[in-house]
Protein backbone atom coordinates (compact mmCIF):
# COMPACT_ATOMS: atom_id res chain seq x y z
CA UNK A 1 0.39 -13.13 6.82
CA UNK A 2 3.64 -13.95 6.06
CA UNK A 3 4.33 -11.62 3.10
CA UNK A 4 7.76 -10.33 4.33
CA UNK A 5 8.75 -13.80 4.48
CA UNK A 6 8.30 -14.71 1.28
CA UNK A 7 9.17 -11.84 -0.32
CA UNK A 8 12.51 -12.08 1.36
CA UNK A 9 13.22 -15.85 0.68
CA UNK A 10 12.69 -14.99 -3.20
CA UNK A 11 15.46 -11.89 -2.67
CA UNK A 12 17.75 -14.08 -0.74
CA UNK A 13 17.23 -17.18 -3.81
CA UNK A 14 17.83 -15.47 -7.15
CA UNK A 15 16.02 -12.18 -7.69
CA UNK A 16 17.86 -11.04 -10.57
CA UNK A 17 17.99 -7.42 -11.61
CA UNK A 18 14.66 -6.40 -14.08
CA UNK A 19 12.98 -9.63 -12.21
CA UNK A 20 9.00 -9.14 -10.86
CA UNK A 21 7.04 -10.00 -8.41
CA UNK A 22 3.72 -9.36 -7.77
CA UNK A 23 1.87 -9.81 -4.78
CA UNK A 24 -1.77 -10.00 -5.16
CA UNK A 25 -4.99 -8.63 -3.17
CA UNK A 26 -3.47 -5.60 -1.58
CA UNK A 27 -6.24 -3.43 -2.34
CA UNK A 28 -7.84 -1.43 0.82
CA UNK A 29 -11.35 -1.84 -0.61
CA UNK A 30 -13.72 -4.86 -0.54
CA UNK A 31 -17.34 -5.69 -1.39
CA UNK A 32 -19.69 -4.56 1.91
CA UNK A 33 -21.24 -8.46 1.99
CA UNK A 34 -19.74 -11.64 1.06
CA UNK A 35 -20.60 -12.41 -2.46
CA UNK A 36 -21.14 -9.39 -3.79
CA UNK A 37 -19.96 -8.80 -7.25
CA UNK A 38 -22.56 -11.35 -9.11
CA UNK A 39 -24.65 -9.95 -12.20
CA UNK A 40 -26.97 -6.95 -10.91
CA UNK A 41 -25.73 -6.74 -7.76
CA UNK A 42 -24.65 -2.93 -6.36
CA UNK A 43 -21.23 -2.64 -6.55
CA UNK A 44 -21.18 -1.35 -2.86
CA UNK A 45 -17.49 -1.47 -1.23
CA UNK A 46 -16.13 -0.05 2.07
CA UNK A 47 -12.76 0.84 2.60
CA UNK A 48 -11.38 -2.08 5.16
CA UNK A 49 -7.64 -1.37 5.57
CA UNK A 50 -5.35 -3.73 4.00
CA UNK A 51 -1.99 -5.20 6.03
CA UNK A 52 -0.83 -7.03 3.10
CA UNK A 53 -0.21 -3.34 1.65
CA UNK A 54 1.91 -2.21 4.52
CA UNK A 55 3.65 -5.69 4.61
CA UNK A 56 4.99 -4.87 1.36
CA UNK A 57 5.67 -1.25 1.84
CA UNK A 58 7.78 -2.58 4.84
CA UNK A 59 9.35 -4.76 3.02
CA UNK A 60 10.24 -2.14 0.36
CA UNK A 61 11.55 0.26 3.15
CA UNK A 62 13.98 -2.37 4.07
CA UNK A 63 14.91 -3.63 0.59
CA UNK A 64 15.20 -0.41 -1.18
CA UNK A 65 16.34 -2.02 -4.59
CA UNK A 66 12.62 -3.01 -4.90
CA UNK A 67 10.31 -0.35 -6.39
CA UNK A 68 6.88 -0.43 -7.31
CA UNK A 69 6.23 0.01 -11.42
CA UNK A 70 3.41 2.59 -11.69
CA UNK A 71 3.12 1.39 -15.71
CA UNK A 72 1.58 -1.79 -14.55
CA UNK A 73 -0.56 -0.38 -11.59
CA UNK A 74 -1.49 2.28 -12.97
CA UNK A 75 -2.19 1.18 -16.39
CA UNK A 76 -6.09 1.61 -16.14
CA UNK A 77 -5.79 4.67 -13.63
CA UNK A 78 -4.38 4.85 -10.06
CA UNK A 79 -4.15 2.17 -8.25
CA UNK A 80 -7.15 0.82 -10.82
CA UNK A 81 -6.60 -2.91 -9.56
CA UNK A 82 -6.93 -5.13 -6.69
CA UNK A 83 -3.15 -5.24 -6.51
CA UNK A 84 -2.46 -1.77 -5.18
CA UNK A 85 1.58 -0.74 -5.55
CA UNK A 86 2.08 -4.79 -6.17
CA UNK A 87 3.97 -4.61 -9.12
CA UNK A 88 7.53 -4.42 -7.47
CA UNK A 89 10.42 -4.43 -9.73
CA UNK A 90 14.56 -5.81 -8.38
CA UNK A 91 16.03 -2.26 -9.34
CA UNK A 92 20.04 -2.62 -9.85
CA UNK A 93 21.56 -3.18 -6.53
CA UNK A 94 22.68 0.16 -4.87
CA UNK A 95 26.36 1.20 -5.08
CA UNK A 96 27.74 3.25 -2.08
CA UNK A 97 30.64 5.53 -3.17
CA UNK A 98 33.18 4.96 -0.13
């Protein structure tokens, strides 16, 4: 996946301060059998892991003016999406006091 990649090329060409982005599909959960999800079918998911969510974690460990906005992820209950902490918000870059 290359997630860090293109996270990064939109930081490094004009990520303005109050700017989103939102990267899609990081939820850890997924239907048991392909094609599940159809009118009267069990809702029956396993948890599966998820890289794309520790793609963007790392990239918010390295880019710490990036945070994730709870309002939007959270908006229907924890993590209550298939986007899970994918809401990440350009914070206002950080000022070191030298």
């Amino acid at each position: 996946m290359n997630v860090v990649n293109l996270l990064q090329y939109f930081e490094d060409n004009g990520m303005c301060e109050g700017d989103y982005i939102i990267v899609e599909d990081t939820s850890a959960d997924a239907p048991a059998q392909a094609g599940m999800g159809g009118e009267g079918d069990a809702l029956d998911y396993e948890r599966y892991g998820n890289h794309k969510l520790e793609l963007v974690q790392e990239f918010c460990a390295r880019n710490t003016n990036y945070k994730v906005d709870s309002k939007y992820c959270d908006m229907f209950g924890f993590n209550a999406t298939w986007n899970w902490n994918g809401y990440l918000r350009k914070m206002e870059e950080p000022h070191f006091i030298h």
